[in-house]
Protein backbone atom coordinates (compact mmCIF):
# COMPACT_ATOMS: atom_id res chain seq x y z
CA UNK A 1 17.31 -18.53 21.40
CA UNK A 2 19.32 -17.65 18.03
CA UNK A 3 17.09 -15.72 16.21
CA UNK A 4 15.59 -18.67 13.70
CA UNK A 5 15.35 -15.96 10.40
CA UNK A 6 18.46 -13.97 10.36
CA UNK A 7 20.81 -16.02 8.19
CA UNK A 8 20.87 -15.50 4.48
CA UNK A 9 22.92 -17.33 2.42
CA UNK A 10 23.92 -20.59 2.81
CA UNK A 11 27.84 -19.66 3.36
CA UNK A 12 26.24 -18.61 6.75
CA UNK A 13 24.90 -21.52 7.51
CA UNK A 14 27.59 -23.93 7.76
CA UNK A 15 25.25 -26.75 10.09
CA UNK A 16 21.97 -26.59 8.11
CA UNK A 17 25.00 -26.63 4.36
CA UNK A 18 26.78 -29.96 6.44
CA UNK A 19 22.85 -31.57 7.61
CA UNK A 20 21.28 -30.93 4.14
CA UNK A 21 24.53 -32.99 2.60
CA UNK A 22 24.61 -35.80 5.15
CA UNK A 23 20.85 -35.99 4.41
CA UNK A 24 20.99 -35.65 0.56
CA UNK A 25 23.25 -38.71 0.54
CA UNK A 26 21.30 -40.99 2.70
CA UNK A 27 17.98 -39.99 0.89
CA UNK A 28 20.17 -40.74 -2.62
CA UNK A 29 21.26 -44.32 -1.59
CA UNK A 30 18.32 -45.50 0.81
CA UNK A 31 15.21 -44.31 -0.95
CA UNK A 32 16.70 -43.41 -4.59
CA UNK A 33 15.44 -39.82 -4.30
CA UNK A 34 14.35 -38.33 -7.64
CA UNK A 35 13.68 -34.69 -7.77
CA UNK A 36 11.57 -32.84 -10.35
CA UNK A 37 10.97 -29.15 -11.25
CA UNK A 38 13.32 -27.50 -8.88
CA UNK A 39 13.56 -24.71 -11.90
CA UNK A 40 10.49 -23.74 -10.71
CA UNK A 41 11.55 -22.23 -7.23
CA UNK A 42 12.77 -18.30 -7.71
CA UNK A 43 16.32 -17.68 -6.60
CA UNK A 44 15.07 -14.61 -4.70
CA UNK A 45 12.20 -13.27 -3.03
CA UNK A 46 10.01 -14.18 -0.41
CA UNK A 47 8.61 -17.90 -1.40
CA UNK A 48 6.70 -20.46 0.83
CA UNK A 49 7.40 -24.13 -0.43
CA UNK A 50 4.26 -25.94 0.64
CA UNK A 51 3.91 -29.35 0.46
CA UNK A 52 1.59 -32.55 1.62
CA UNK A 53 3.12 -34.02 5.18
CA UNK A 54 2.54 -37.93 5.50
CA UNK A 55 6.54 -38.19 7.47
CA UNK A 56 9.20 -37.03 9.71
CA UNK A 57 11.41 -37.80 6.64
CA UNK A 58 9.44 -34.98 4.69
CA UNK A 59 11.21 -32.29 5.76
CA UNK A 60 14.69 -33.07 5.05
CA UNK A 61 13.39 -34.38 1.30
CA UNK A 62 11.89 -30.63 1.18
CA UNK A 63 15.64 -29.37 2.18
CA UNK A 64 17.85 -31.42 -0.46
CA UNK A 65 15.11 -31.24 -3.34
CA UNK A 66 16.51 -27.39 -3.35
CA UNK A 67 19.89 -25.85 -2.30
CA UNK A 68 19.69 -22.77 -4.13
CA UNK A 69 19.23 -20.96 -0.69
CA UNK A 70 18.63 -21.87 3.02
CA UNK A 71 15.01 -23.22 3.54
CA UNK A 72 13.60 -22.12 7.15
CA UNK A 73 11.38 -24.73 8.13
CA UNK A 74 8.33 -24.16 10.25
CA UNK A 75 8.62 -27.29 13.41
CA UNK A 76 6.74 -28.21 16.26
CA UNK A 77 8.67 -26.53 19.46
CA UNK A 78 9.03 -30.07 20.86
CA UNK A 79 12.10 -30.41 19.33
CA UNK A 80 13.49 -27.73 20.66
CA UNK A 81 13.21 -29.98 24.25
CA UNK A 82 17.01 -31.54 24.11
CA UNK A 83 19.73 -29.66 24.29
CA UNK A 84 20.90 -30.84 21.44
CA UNK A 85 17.64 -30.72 19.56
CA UNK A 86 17.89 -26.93 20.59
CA UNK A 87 21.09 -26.29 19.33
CA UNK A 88 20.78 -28.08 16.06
CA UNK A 89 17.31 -26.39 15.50
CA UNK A 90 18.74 -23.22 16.30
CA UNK A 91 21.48 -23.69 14.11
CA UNK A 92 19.73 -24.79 10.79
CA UNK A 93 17.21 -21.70 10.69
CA UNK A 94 13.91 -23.41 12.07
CA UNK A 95 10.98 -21.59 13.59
CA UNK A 96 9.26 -23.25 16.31
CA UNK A 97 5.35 -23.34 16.59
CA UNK A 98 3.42 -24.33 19.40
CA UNK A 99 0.82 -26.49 18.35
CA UNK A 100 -3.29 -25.66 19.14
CA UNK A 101 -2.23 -22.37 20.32
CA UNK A 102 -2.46 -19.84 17.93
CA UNK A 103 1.53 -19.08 17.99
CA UNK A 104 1.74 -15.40 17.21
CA UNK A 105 5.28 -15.50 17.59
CA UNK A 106 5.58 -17.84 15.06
CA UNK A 107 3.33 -16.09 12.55
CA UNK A 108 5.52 -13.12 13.01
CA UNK A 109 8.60 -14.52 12.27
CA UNK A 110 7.64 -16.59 9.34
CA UNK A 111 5.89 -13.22 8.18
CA UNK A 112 9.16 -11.48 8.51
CA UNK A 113 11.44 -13.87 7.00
CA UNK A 114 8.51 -13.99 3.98
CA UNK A 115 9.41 -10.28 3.77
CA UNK A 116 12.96 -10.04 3.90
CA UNK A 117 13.08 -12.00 0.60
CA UNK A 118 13.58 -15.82 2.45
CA UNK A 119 12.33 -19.30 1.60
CA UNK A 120 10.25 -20.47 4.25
CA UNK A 121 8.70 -24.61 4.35
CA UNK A 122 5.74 -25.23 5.76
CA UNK A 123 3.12 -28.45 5.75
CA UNK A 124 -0.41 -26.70 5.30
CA UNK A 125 -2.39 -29.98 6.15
CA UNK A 126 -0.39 -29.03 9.75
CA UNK A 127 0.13 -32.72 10.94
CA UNK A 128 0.96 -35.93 8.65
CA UNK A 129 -1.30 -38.31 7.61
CA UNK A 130 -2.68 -41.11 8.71
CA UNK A 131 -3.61 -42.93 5.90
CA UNK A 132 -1.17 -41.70 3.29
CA UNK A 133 -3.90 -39.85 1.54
CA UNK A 134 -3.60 -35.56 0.99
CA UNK A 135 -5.97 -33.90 3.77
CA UNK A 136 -7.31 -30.61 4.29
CA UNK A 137 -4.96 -27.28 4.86
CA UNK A 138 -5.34 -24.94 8.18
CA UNK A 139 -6.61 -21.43 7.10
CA UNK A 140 -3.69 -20.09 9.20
CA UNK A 141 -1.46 -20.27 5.65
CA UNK A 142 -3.60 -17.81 4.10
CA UNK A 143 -3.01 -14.87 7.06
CA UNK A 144 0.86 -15.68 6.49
CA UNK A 145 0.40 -15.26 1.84
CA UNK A 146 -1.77 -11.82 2.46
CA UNK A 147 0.34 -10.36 5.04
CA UNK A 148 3.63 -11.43 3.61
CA UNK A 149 2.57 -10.46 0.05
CA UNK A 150 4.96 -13.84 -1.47
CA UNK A 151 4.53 -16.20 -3.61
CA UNK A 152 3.83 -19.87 -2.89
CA UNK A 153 5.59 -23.12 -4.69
CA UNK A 154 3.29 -26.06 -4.38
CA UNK A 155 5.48 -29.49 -3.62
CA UNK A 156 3.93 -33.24 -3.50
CA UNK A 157 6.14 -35.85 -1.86
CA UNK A 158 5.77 -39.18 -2.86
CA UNK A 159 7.56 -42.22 -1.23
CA UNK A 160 7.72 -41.16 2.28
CA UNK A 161 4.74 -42.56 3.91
CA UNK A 162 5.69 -46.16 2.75
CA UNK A 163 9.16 -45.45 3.36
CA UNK A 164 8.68 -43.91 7.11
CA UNK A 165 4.83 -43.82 8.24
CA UNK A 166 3.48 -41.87 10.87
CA UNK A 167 4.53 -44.45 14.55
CA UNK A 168 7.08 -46.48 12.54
CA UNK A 169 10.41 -47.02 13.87
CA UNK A 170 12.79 -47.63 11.03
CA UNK A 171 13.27 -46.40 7.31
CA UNK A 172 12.21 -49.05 4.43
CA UNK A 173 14.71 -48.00 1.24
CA UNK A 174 11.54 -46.96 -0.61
CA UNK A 175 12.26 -44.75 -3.38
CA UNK A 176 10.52 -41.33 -2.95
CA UNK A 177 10.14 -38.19 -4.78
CA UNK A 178 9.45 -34.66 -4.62
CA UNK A 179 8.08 -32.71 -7.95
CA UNK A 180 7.86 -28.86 -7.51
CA UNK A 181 5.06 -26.94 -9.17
CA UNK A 182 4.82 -23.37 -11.01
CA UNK A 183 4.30 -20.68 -8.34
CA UNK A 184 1.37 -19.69 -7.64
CA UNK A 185 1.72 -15.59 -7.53
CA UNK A 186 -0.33 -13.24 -5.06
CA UNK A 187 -2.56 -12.27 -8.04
CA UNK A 188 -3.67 -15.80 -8.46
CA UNK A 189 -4.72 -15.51 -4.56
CA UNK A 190 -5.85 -12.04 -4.33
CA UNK A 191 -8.55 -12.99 -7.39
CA UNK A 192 -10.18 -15.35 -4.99
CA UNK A 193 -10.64 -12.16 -2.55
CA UNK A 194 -8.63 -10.56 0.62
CA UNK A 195 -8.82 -10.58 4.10
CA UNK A 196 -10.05 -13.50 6.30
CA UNK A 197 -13.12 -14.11 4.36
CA UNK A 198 -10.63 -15.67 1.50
CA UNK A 199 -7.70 -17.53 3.93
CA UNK A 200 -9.77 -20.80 3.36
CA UNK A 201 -9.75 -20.23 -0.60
CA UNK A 202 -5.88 -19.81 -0.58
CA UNK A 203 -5.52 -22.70 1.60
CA UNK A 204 -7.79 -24.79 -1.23
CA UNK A 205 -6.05 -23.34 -4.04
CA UNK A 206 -2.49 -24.47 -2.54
CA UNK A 207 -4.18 -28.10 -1.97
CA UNK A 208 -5.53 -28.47 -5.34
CA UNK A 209 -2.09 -27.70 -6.66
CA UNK A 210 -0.09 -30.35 -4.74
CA UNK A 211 -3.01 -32.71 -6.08
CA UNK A 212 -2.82 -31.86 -9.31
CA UNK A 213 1.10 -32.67 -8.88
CA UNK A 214 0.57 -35.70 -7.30
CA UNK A 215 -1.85 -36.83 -10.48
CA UNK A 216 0.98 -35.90 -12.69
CA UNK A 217 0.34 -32.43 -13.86
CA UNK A 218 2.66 -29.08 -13.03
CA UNK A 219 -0.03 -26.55 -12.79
């Protein structure tokens, strides 16, 4: 497996420059995407966009919303199960995670791209929803903020569950959204505490941000 963290700029990554283009376009005509507060994600530096998960179409919205840098998104290793899911996975800088298992592989990596200065995407409610409606984040993304030491960009999505729901087959030319929030730094998270006792906290704090965006405020 090409090693899912070692590109850094987008000149080197020619597949995930060419997907993020092909997908900006579609998302432009088909769902008149609207993006807000993109001045809001650093240029450098270790940052982990989070944002509410209600679609498979969230991911690529997450990708186009931003093309400052490359974006290494955090997917389930299912898709990593063709051979051309592999390669294209490979390719465009994702990390897999096996699901229910405590992937320590996973953490690692997304730990050390954190570090080297990359942007990393993940989905802290860890699934999408069922009902459309913002659930509650894993503790997991609070190990990742204290041991990477980076800052977090809270992100709500709008659109995407009515345009693609979770078991739906096609994509309804809903418009949808994405509004970026101010960063929240590691002072804002290490004032609720450190260590394990606080992972819940940061988890909560990152949730009441992509609420607050998704009421109309960019806390």
């Amino acid at each position: 497996m090409i090693d899912p963290v070692k590109h850094e700029t987008m000149a080197d990554m020619r597949i995930y420059q060419f997907s993020t283009r092909i997908f900006k376009l579609f998302l432009l005509l088909w769902n008149r995407l609207s993006i807000r507060g993109a001045e809001n994600i650093p240029d450098q530096g270790g940052v982990l966009m989070a944002s509410n998960h209600a679609s498979f179409l969230d991911p690529p919205v997450v990708g186009v919303g931003y093309r400052g840098r490359p974006i290494h998104f955090m997917a389930r290793d299912t898709l990593w199960n063709s051979k051309f899911g592999k390669w294209w996975m490979d390719h465009v800088g994702c990390i897999p995670v096996s699901r229910g298992t405590g992937d320590v592989r996973a953490l690692k990596l997304t730990i050390k791209a954190l570090k080297e200065g990359k942007a990393v995407s993940m989905f802290p409610e860890g699934t999408r929803t069922e009902d459309g409606e913002l659930q509650e984040a894993k503790g997991g993304i609070g190990f990742i903020i204290e041991k990477s030491g980076c800052m977090v960009v809270p992100a709500y999505i709008d659109g995407t569950f009515k345009a693609h729901p979770k078991g739906s087959k096609g994509i309804k030319p809903s418009k949808v959204t994405i509004t970026y929030g101010k960063p929240i730094t590691q002072e804002d998270f290490q004032s609720l505490g450190t260590g394990r006792e606080a992972y819940d906290q940061y988890a909560a704090l990152i949730m009441r941000r992509i609420a607050d965006l998704k009421n109309g405020s960019n806390a």
